[in-house]
Protein backbone atom coordinates (compact mmCIF):
# COMPACT_ATOMS: atom_id res chain seq x y z
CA UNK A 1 -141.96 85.10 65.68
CA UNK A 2 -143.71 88.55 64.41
CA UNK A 3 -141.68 91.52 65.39
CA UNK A 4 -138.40 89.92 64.57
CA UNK A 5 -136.01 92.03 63.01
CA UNK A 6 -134.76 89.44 60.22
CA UNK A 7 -132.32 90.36 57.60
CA UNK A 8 -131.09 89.11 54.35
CA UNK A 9 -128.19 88.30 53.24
CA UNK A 10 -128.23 87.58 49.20
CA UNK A 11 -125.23 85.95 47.80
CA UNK A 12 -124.11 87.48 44.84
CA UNK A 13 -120.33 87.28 44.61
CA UNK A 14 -119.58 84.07 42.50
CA UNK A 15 -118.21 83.95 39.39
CA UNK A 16 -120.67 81.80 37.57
CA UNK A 17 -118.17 78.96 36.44
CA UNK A 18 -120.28 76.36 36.52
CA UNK A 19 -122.92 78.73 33.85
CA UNK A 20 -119.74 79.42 32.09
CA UNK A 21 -118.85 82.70 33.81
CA UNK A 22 -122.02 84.10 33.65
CA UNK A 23 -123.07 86.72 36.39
CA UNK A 24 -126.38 84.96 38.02
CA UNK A 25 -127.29 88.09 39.73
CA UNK A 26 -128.55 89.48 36.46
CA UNK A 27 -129.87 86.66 34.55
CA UNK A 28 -133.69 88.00 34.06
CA UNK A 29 -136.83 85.83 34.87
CA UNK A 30 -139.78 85.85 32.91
CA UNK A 31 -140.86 89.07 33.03
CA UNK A 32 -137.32 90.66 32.77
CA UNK A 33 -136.52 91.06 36.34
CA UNK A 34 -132.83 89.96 37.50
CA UNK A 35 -132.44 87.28 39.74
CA UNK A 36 -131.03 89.65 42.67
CA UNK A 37 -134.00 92.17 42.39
CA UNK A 38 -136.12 89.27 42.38
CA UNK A 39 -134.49 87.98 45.82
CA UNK A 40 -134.23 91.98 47.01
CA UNK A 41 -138.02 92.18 46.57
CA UNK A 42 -139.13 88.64 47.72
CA UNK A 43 -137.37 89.33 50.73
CA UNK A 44 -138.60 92.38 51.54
CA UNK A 45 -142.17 91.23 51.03
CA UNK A 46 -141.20 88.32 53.16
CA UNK A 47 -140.42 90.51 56.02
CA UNK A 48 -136.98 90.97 56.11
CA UNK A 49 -136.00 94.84 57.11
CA UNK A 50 -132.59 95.12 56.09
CA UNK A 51 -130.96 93.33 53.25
CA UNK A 52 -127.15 92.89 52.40
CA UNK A 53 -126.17 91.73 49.26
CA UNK A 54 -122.51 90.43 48.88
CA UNK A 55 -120.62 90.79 45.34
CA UNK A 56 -117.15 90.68 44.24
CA UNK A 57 -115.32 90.21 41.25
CA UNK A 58 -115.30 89.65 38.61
CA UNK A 59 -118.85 91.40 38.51
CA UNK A 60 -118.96 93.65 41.25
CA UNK A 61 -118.79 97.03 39.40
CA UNK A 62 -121.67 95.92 37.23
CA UNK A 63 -123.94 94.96 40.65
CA UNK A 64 -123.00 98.06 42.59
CA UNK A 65 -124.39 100.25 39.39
CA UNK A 66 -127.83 98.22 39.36
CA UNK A 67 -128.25 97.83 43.08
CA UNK A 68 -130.71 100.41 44.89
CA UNK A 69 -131.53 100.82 48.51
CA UNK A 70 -129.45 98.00 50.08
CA UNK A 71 -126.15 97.77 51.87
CA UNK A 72 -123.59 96.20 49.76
CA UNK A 73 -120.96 94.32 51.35
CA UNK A 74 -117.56 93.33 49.31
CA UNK A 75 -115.80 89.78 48.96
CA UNK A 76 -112.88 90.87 47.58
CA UNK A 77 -112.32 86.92 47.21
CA UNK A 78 -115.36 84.77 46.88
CA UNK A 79 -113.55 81.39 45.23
CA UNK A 80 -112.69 81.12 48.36
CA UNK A 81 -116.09 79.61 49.48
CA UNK A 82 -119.48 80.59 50.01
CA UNK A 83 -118.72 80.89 53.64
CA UNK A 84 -116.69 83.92 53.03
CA UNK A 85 -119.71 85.40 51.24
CA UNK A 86 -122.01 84.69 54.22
CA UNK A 87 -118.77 86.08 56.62
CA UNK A 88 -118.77 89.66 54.64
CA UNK A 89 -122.75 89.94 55.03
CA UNK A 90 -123.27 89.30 58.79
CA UNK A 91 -120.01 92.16 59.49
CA UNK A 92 -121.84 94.71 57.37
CA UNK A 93 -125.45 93.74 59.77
CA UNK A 94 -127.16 96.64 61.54
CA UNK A 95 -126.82 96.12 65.22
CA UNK A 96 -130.80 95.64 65.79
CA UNK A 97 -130.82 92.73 63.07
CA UNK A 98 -132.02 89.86 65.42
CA UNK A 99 -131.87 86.79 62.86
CA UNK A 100 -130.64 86.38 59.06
CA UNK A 101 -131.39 84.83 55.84
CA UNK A 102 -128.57 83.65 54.30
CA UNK A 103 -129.83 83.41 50.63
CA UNK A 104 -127.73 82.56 47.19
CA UNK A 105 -128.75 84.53 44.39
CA UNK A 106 -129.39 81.67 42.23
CA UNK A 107 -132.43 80.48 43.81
CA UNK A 108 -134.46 83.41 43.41
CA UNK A 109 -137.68 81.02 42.53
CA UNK A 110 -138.66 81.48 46.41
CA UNK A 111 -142.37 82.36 47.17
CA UNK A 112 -142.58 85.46 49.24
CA UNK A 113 -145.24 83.72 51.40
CA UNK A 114 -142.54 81.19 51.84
CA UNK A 115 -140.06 83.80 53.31
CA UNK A 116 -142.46 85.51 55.24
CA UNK A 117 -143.31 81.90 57.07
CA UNK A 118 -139.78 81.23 57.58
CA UNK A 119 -139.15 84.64 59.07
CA UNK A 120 -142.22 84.11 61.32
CA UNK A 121 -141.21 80.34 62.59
CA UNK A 122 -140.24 79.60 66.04
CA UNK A 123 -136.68 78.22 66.15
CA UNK A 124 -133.56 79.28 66.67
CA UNK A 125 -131.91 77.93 63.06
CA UNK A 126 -134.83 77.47 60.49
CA UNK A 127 -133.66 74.89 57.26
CA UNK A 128 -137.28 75.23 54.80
CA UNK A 129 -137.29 71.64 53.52
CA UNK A 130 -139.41 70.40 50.30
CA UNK A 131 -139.89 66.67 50.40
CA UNK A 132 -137.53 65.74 52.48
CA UNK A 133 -134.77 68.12 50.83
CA UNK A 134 -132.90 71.17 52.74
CA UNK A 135 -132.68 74.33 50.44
CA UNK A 136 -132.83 77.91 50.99
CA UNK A 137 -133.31 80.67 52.50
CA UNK A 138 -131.83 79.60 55.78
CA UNK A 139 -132.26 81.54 58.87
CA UNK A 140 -129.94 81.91 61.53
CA UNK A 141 -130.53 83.52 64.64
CA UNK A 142 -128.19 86.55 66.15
CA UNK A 143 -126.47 84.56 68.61
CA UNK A 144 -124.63 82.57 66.14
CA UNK A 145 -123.62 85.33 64.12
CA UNK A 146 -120.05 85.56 66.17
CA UNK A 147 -119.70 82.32 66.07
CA UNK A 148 -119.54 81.55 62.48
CA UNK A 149 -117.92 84.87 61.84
CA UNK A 150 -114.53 83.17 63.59
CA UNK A 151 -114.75 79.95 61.46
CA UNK A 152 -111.71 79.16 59.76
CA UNK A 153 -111.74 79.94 55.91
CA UNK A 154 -111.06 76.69 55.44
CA UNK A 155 -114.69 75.08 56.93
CA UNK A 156 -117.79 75.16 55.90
CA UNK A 157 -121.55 76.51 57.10
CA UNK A 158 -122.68 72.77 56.31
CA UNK A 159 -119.69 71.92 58.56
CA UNK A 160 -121.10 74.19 61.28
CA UNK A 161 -124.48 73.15 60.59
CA UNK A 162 -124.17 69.28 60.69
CA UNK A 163 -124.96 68.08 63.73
CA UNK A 164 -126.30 71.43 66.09
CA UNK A 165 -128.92 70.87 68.01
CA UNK A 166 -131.80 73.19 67.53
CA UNK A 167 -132.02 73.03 64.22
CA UNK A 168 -135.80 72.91 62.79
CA UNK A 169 -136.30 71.20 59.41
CA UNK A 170 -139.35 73.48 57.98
CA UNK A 171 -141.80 71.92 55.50
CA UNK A 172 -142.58 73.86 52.52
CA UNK A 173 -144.77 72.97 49.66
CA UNK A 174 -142.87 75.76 47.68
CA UNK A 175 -139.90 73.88 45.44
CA UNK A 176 -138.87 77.08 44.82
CA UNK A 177 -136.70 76.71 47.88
CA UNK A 178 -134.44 73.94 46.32
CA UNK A 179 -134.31 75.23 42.82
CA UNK A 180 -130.66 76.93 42.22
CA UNK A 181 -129.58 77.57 38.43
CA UNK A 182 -126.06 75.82 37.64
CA UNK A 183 -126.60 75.25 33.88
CA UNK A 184 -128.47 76.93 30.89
CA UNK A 185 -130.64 73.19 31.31
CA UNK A 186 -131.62 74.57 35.16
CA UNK A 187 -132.18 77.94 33.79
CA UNK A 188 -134.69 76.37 31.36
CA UNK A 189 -136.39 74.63 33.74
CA UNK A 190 -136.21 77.21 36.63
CA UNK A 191 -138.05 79.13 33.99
CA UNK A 192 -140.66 76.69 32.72
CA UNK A 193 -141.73 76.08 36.16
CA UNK A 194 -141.70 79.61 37.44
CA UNK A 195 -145.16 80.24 39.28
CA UNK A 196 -146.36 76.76 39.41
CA UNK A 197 -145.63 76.02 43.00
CA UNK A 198 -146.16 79.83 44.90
CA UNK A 199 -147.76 79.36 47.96
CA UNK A 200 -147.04 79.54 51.90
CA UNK A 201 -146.13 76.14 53.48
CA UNK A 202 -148.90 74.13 54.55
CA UNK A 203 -147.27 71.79 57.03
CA UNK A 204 -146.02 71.56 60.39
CA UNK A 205 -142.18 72.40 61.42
CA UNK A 206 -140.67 68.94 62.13
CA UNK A 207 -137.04 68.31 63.61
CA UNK A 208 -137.01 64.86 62.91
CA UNK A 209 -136.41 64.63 59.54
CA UNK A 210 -133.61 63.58 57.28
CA UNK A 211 -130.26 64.60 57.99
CA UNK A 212 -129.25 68.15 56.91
CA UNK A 213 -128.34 68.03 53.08
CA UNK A 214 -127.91 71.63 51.86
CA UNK A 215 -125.61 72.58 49.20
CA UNK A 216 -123.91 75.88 51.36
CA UNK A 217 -120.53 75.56 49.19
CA UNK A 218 -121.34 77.03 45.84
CA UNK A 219 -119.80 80.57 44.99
């Protein structure tokens, strides 16, 4: 929907264990740019208005002195889950924010077209798939914002997720929605394939795809 006022929510508080404690926020692409100015500047192009990006320790003094122009929202314990990170971005949200991409920082790899067509579907919960896979960003729409807000620490947004009805499954010929670095071997490849897929999505929203199989638990 154009005119939507669609914010972003970039997830930037984990520790990096499984790169061996590594911040992923400022791992650089090709052309030097860190991965969260990559996703600040994706986003924006994509359409989103506002963006939030979450950090916490044990890196959050070195993101606060890079970050520019965005709120900054604190999880003063992210190994708690990623749904703590996603908790601490939609409290900071301006009041006019009408929907939300909730957006890890390791999968920067996202086509701004991409973004922009996500922003723009009609939906209420928009999953971009790429062959059949769920990955990121994923919008959510305002009135679910309370709602997942008062889940218990202990669940999960793939919890809340599995089984809600109006979720749309959104085709994407962009794999940069499903690429996340986890391992100096993704990093390599994240990088090796970095501009090779780039384009807007070229086929029709379906619902009635595989089940929902996003990986919402990394920190």
């Amino acid at each position: 929907m154009r005119g939507r006022v669609t914010a972003a929510i970039i997830l930037a508080a984990g520790a990096g264990r499984r790169l061996g404690g590594v911040c992923k926020a400022l791992l650089e692409d090709k052309e030097g740019k860190r991965f969260v100015e990559r996703c600040i500047a994706t986003a924006r192009a994509g359409g989103a208005r506002h963006i939030v990006v979450v950090v916490g320790p044990p890196f959050e003094d070195e993101l606060r002195d890079v970050l520019e122009g965005v709120t900054i929202a604190s999880n003063a314990q992210p190994e708690r889950g990623m749904l703590t990170s996603v908790q601490a971005g939609l409290a900071v949200l301006d009041p006019t924010v009408e929907a939300a991409l909730v957006w890890p920082v390791d999968m920067p790899f996202v086509d701004a077209l991409t973004v922009r067509a996500i922003v723009e579907a009609t939906g209420p919960i928009i999953q971009p798939t790429h062959e059949g896979h769920g990955g990121h960003p994923l919008r959510v729409p305002r009135s679910a914002f309370a709602e997942i807000l008062e889940l218990p620490e202990e669940s999960s947004l793939r919890d809340w997720l599995r089984g809600r009805p109006g979720i749309v499954r959104f085709p994407v010929a962009d794999a940069g929605v499903l690429r996340d670095v986890d391992s100096a071997a993704d990093l390599d490849s994240a990088l090796a394939a970095d501009g090779a897929t780039g384009r807007a999505p070229d086929l029709a929203a379906d619902s009635d795809e595989a089940p929902l199989a996003l990986d919402l638990d990394r920190s």
